[in-house]
C-alpha atoms as a PDB file:
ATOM      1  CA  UNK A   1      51.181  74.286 -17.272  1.00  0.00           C
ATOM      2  CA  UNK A   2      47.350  75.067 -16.738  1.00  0.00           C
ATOM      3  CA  UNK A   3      47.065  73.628 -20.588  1.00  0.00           C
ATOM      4  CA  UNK A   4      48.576  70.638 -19.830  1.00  0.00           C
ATOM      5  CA  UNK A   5      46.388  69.736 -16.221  1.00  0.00           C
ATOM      6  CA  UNK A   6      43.567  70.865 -18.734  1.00  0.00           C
ATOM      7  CA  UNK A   7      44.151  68.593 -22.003  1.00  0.00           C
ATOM      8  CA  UNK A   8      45.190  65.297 -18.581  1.00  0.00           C
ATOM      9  CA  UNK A   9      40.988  66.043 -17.375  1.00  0.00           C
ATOM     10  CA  UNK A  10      40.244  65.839 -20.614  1.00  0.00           C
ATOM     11  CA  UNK A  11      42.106  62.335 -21.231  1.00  0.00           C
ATOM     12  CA  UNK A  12      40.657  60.906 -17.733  1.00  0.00           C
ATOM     13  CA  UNK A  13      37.092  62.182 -19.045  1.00  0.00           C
ATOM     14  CA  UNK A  14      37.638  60.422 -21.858  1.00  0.00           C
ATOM     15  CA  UNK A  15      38.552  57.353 -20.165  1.00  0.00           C
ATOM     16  CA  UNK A  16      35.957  57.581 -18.039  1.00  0.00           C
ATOM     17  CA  UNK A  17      33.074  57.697 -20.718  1.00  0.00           C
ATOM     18  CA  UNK A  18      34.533  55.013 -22.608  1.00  0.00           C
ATOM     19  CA  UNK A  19      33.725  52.352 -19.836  1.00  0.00           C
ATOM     20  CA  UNK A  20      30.671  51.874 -19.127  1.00  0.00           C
ATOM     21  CA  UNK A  21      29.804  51.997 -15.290  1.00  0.00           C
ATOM     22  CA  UNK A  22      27.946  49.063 -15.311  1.00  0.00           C
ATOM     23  CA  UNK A  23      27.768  46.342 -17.548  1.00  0.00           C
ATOM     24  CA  UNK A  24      25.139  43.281 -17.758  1.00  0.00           C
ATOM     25  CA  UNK A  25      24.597  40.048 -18.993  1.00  0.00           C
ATOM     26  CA  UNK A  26      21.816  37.620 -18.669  1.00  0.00           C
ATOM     27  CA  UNK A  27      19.153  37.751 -15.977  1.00  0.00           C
ATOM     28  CA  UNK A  28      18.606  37.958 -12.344  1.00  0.00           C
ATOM     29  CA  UNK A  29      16.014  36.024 -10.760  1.00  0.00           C
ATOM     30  CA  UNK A  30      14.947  36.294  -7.545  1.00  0.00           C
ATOM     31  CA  UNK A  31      15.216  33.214  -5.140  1.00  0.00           C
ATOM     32  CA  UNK A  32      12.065  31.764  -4.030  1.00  0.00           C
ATOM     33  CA  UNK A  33       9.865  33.843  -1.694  1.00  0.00           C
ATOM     34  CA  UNK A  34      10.925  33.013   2.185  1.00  0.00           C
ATOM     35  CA  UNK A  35      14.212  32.418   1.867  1.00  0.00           C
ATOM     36  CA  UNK A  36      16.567  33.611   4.251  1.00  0.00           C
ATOM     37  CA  UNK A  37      19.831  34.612   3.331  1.00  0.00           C
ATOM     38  CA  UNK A  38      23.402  35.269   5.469  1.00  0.00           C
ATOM     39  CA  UNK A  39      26.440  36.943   4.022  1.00  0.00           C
ATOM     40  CA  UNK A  40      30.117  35.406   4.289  1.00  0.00           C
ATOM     41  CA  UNK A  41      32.655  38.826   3.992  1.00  0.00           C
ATOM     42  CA  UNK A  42      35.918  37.604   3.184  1.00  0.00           C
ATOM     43  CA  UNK A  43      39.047  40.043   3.292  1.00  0.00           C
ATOM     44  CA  UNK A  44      41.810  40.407   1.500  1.00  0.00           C
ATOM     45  CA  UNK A  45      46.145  39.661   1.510  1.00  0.00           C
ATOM     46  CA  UNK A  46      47.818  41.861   4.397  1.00  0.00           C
ATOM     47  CA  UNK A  47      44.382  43.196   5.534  1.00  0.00           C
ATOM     48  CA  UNK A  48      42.518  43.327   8.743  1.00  0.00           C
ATOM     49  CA  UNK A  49      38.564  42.865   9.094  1.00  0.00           C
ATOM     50  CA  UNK A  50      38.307  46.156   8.787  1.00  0.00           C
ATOM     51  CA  UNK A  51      38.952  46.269   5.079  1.00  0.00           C
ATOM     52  CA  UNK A  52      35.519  44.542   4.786  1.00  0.00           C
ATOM     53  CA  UNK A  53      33.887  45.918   8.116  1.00  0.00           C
ATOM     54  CA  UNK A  54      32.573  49.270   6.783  1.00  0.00           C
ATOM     55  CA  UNK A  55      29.602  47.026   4.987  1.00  0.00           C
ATOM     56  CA  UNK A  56      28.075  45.430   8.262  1.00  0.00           C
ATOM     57  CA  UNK A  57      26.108  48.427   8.737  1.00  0.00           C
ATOM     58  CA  UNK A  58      24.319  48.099   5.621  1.00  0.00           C
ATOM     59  CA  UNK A  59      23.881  44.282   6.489  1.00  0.00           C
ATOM     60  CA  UNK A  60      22.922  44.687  10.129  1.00  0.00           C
ATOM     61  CA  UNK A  61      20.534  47.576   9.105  1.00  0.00           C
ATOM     62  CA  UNK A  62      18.238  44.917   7.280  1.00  0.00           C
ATOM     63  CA  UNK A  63      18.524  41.945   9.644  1.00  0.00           C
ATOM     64  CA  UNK A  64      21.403  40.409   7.339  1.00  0.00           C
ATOM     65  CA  UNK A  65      22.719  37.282   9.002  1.00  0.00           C
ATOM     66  CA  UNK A  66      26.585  37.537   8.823  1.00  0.00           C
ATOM     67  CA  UNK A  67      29.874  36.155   9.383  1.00  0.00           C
ATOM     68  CA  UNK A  68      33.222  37.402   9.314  1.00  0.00           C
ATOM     69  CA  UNK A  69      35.975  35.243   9.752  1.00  0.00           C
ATOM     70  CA  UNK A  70      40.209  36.458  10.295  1.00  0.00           C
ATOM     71  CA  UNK A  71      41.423  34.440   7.588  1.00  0.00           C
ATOM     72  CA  UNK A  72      45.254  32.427   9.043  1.00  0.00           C
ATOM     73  CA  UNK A  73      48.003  35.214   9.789  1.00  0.00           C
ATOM     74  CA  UNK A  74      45.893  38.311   9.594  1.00  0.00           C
ATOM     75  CA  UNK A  75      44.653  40.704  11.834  1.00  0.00           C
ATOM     76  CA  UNK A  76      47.795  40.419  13.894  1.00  0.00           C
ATOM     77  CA  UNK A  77      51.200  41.122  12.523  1.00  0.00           C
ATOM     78  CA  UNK A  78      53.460  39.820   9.155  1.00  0.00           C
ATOM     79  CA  UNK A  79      55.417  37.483  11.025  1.00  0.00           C
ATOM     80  CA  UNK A  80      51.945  36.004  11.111  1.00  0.00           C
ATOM     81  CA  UNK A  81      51.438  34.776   7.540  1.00  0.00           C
ATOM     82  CA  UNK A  82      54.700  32.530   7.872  1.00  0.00           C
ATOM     83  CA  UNK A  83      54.276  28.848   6.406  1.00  0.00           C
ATOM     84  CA  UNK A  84      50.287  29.683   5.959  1.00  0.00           C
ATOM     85  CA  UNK A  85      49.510  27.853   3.096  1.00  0.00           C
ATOM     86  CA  UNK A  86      46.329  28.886   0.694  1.00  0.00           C
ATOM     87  CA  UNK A  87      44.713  25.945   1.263  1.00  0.00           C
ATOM     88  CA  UNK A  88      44.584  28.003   4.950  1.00  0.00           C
ATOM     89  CA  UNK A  89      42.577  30.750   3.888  1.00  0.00           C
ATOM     90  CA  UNK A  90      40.085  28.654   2.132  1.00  0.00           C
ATOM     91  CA  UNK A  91      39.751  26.600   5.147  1.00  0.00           C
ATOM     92  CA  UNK A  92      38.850  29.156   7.364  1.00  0.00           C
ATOM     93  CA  UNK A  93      36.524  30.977   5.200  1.00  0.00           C
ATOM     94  CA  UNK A  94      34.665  27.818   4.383  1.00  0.00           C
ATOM     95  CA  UNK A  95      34.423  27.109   7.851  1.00  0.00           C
ATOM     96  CA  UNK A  96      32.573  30.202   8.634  1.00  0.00           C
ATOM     97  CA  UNK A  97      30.815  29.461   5.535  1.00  0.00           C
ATOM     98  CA  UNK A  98      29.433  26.044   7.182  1.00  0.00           C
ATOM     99  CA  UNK A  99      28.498  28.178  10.135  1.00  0.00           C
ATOM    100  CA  UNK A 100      26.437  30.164   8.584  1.00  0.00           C
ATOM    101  CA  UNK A 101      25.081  27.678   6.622  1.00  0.00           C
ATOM    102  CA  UNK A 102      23.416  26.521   9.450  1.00  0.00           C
ATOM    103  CA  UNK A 103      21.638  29.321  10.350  1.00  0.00           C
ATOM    104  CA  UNK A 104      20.468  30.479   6.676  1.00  0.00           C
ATOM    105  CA  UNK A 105      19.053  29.187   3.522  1.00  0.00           C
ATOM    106  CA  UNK A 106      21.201  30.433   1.515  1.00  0.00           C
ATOM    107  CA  UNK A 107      24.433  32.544   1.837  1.00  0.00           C
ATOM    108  CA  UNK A 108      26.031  35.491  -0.511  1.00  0.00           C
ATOM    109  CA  UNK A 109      29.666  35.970  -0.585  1.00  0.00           C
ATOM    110  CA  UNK A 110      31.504  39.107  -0.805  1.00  0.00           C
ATOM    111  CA  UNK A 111      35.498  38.790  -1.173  1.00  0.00           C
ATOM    112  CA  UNK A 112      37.913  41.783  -1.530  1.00  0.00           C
ATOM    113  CA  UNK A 113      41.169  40.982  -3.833  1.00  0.00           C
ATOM    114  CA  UNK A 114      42.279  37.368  -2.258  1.00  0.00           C
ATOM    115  CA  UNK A 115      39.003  37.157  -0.531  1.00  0.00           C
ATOM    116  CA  UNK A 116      37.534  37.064  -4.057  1.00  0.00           C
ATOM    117  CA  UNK A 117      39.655  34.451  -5.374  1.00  0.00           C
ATOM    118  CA  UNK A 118      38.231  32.447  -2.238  1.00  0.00           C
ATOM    119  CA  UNK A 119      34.698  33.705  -2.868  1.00  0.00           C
ATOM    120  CA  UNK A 120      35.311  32.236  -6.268  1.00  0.00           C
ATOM    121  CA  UNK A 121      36.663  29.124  -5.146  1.00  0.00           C
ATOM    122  CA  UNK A 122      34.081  28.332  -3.031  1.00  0.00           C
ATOM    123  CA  UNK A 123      31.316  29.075  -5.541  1.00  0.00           C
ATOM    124  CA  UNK A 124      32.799  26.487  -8.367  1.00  0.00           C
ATOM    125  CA  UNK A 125      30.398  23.602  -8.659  1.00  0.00           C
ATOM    126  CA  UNK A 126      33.029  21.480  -7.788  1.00  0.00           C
ATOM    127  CA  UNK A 127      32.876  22.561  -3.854  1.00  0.00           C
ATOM    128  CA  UNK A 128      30.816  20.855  -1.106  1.00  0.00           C
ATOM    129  CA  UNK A 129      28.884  23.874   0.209  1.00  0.00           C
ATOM    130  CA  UNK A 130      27.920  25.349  -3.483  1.00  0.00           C
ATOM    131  CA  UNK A 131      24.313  24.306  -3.537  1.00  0.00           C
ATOM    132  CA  UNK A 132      24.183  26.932  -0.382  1.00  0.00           C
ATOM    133  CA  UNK A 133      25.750  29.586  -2.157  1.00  0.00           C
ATOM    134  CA  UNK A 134      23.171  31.800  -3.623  1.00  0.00           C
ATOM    135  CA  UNK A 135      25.334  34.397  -5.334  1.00  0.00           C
ATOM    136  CA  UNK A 136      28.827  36.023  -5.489  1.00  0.00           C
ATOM    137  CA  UNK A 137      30.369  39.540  -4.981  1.00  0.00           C
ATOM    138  CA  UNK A 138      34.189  40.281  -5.371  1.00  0.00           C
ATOM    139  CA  UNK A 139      35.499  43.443  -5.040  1.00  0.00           C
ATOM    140  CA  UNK A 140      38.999  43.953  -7.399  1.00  0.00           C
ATOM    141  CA  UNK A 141      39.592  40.032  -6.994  1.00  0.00           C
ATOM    142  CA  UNK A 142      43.625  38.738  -7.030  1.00  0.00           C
ATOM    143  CA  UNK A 143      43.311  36.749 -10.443  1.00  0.00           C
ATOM    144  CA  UNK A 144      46.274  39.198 -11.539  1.00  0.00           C
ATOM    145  CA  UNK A 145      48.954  41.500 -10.198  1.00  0.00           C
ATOM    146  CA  UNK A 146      49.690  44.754 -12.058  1.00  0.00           C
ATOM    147  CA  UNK A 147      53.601  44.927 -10.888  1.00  0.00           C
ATOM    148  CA  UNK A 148      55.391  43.404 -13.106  1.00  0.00           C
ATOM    149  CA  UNK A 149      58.267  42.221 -10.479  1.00  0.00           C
ATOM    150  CA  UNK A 150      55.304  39.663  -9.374  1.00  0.00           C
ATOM    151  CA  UNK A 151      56.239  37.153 -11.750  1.00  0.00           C
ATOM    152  CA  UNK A 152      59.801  37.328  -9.676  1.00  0.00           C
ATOM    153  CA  UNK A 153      58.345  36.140  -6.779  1.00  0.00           C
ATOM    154  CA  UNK A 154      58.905  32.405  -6.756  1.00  0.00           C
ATOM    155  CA  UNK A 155      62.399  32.897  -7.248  1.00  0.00           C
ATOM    156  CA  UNK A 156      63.069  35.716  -4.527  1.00  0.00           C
ATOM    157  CA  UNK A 157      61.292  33.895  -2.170  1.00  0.00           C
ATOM    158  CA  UNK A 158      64.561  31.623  -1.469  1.00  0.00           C
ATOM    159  CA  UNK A 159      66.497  34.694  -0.807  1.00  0.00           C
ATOM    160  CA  UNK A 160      64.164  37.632  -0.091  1.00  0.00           C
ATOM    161  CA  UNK A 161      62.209  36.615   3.196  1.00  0.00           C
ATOM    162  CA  UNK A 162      60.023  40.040   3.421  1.00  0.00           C
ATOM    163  CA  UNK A 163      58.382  42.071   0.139  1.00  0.00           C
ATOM    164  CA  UNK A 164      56.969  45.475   1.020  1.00  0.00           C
ATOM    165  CA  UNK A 165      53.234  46.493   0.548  1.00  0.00           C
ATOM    166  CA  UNK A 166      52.377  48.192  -2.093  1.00  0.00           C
ATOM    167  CA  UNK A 167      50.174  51.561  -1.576  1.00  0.00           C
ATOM    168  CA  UNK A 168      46.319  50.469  -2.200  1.00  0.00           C
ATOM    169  CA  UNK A 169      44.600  53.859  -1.763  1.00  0.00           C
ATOM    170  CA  UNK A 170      44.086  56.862  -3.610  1.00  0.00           C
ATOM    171  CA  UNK A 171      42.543  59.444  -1.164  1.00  0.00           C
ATOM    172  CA  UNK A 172      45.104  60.199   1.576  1.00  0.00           C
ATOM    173  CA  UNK A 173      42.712  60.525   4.318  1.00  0.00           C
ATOM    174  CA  UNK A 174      41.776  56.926   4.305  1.00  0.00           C
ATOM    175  CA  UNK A 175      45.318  55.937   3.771  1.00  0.00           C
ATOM    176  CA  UNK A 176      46.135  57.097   7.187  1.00  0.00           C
ATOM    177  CA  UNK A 177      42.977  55.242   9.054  1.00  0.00           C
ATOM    178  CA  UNK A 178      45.203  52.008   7.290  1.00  0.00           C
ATOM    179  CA  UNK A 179      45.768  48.722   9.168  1.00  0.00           C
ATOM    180  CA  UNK A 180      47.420  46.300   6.410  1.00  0.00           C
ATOM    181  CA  UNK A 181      50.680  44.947   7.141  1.00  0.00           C
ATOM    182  CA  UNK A 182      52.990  47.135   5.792  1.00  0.00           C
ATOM    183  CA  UNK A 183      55.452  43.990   4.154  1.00  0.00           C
ATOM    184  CA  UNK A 184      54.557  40.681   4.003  1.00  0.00           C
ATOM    185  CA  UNK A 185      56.204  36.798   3.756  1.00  0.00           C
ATOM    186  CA  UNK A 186      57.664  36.434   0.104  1.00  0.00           C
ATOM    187  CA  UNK A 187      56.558  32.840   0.045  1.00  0.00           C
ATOM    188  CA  UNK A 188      53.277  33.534   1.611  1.00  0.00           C
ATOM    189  CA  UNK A 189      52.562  35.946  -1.096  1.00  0.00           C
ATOM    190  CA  UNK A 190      53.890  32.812  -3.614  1.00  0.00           C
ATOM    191  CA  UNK A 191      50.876  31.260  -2.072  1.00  0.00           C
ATOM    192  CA  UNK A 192      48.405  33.860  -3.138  1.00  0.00           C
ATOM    193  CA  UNK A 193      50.194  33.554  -6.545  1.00  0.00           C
ATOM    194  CA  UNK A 194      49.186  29.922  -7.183  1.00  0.00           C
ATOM    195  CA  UNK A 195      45.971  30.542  -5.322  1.00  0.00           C
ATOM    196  CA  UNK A 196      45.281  32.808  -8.330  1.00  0.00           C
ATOM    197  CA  UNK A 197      46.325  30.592 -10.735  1.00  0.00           C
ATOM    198  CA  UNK A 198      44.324  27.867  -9.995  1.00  0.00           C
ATOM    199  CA  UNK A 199      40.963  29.861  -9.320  1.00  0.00           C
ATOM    200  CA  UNK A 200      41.479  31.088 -12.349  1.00  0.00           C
ATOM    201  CA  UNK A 201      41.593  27.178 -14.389  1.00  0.00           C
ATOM    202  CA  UNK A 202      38.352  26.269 -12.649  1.00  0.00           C
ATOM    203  CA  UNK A 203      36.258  30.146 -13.651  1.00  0.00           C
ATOM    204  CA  UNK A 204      33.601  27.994 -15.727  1.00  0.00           C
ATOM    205  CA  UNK A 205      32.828  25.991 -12.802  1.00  0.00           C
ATOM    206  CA  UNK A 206      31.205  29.015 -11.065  1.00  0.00           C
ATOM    207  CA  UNK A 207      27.827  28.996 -12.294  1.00  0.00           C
ATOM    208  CA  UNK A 208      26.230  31.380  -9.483  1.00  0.00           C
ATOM    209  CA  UNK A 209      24.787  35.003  -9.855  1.00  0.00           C
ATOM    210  CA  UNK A 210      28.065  37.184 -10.151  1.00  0.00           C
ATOM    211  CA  UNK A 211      28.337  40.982  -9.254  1.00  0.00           C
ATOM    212  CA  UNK A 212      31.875  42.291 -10.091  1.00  0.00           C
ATOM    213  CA  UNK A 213      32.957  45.782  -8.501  1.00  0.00           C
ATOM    214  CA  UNK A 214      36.636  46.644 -10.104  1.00  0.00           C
ATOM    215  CA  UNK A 215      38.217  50.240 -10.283  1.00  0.00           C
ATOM    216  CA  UNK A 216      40.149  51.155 -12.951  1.00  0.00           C
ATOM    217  CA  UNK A 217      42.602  53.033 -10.981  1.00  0.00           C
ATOM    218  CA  UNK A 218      43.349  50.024  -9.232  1.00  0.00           C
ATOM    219  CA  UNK A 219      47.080  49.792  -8.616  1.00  0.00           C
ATOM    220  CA  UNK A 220      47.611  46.595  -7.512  1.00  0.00           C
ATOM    221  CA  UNK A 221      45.160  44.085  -9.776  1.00  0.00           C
ATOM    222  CA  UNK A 222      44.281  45.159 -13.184  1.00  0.00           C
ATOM    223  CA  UNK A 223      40.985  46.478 -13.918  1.00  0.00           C
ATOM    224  CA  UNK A 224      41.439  44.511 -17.242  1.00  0.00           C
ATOM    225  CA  UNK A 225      41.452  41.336 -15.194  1.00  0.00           C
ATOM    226  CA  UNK A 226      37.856  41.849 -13.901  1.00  0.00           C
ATOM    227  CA  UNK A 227      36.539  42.641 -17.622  1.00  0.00           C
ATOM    228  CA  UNK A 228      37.953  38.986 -18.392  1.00  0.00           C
ATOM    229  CA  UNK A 229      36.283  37.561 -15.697  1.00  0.00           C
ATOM    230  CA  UNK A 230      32.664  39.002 -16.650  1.00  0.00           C
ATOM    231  CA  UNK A 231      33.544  36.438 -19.642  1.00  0.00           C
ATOM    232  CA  UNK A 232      34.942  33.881 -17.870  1.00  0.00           C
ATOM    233  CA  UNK A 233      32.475  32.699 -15.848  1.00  0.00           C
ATOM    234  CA  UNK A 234      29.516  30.549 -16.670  1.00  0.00           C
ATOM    235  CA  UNK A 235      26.741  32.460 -14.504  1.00  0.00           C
ATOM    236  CA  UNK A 236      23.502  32.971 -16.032  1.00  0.00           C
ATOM    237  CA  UNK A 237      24.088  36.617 -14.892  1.00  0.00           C
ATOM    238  CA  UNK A 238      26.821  39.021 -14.449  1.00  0.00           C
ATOM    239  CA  UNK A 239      27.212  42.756 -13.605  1.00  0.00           C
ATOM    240  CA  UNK A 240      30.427  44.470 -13.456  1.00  0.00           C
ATOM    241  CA  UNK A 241      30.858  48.090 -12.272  1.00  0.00           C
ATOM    242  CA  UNK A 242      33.574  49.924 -12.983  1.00  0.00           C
ATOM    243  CA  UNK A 243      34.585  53.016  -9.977  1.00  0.00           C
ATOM    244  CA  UNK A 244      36.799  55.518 -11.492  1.00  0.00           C
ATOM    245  CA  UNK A 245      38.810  57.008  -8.301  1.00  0.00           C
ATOM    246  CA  UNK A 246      39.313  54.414  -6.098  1.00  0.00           C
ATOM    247  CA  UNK A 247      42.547  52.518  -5.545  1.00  0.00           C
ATOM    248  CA  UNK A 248      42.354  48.526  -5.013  1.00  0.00           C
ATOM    249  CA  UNK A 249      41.156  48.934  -1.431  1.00  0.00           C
ATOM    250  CA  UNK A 250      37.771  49.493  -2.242  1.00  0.00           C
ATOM    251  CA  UNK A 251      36.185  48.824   1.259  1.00  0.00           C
ATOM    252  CA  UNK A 252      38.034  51.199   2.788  1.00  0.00           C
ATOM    253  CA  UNK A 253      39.310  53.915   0.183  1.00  0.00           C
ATOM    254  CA  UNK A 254      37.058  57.413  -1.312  1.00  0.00           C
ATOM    255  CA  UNK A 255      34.324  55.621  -3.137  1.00  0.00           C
ATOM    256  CA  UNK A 256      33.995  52.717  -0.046  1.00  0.00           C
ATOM    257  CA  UNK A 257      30.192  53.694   0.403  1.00  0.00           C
ATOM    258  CA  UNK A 258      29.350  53.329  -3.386  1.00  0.00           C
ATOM    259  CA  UNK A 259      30.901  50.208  -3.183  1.00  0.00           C
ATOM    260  CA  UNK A 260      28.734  49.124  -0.157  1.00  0.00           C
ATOM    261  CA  UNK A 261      25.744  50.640  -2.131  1.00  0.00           C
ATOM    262  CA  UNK A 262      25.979  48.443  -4.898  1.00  0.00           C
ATOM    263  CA  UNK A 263      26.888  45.125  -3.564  1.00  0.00           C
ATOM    264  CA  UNK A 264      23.384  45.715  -0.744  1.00  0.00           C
ATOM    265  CA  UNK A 265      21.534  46.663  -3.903  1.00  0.00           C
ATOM    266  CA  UNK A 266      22.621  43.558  -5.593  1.00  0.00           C
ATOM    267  CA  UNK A 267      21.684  41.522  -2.596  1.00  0.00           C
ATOM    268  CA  UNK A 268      18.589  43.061  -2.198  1.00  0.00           C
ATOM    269  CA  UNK A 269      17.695  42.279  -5.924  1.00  0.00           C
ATOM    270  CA  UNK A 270      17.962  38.251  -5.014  1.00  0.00           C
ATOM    271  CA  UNK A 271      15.044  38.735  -2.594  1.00  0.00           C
ATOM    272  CA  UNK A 272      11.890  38.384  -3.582  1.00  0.00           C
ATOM    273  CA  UNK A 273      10.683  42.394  -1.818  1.00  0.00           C
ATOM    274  CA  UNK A 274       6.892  41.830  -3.086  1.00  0.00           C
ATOM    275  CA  UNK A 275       6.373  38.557  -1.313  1.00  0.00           C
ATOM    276  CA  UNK A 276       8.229  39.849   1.751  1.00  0.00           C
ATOM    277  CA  UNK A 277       5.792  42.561   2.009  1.00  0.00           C
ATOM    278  CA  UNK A 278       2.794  40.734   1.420  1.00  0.00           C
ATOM    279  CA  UNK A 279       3.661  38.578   4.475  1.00  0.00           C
ATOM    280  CA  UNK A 280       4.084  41.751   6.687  1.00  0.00           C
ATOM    281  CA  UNK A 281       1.396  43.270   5.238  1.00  0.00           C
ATOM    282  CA  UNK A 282      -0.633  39.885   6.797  1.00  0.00           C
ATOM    283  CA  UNK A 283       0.666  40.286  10.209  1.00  0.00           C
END
């Protein structure tokens, strides 16, 4: 038995040294010196705000405009999400996206799973508020499903009114502290389905600075989904970063502060820090 738990490490160290943690392509530039900047966080399907919450801190802690908006039927109960339509969740989160428009330059979005296929949605050129959108961040984003009884979702949905959750952590300790809706609509989760679907036909209309944070232990989308998407898009620059214990809930599962690390990192690169402390220095 000890041979066999031995020669399985082995295998996942393996794995883990074949992907790289971070891969890069093109080049980040700065924006101009001056520019403010606000962050839209976007949850995901079944969650509550707190499956984005955990990264205010990092946002409040450097005067990070923000705004973080209960997309329709969450935050309350399942019964909720009945007859909410996709179209729903991107008009709330570009709502919030106009309102902090207003008060910013330029805004960063961060989206977990269906909150990135909204992120990407609202960052295809195609979409009114894109010249506001600075850059992108989508953590494990719902292009894809990984169980296979997805694809029988349209057709349950006239017979099967309620689908259970499927379990999104790894690390049982922040399993318990869990607040997603333990089932959900059939037909709301059809939504999310052609929500996916069509984000995915308009990828090479996102042009914006992309940062990608995907685990490969991810057991509800496919880590394979977010190496396509590093392709997909036609940004000038990319980074993807691949976690290796997470599950899918990455804001709130074990590696939830490396997460947070590198998506404030990545927002911190589009400032220009020299002219910012040239102008304090001047005070």
């Amino acid at each position: 038995m000890a041979s066999i738990i031995l020669q399985n490490r082995g295998i996942m160290q393996a794995r883990h040294q074949a992907i790289p943690d971070t891969l890069t392509r093109g080049t980040l530039h700065p924006l101009p010196a001056g520019t403010s900047i606000g962050v839209l966080l976007l949850h995901g399907f079944t969650s509550s705000l707190s499956a984005v919450s955990g990264f205010v801190p990092f946002l409040t802690d450097r005067g990070i405009d923000y705004e973080m908006p209960v997309l329709r039927g969450h935050n309350t109960t399942p019964e909720a999400l009945i007859g909410v339509r996709a179209s729903d969740w991107y008009d709330d989160a570009y709502a919030a996206l106009e309102k902090l428009a207003q008060r910013v330059d330029r805004v960063v979005i961060v989206g977990l799973s269906m909150g990135g296929v909204t992120t990407l949605q609202l960052c295809a050129k195609r979409h009114p508020c894109s010249p506001k959108i600075a850059a992108a961040i989508t953590w494990a984003p719902a292009l894809a499903f990984v169980n296979p009884l997805a694809k029988l979702a349209i057709p349950l949905s006239h017979f099967v009114k309620f689908w259970h959750g499927q379990d999104s952590f790894r690390d049982p300790e922040c399993r318990r502290k869990c607040e997603n809706y333990p089932k959900f609509p059939t037909k709301s989760f059809v939504e999310l389905l052609h929500y996916a679907k069509e984000t995915s036909e308009m990828l090479d209309d996102v042009e914006v600075p992309l940062c990608i944070v995907h685990s490969e232990r991810d057991q509800v989308i496919p880590y394979k989904r977010s190496k396509r998407l590093f392709g997909d898009v036609s940004s000038a620059y990319v980074e993807l970063h691949t976690l290796h214990a997470s599950g899918h809930e990455l804001g709130q599962d074990c590696e939830a502060n490396r997460v947070f690390e590198i998506s404030i990192d990545f927002i911190e690169r589009l400032i220009d820090k020299a002219s910012s402390r040239c102008e304090a220095s001047s005070i």
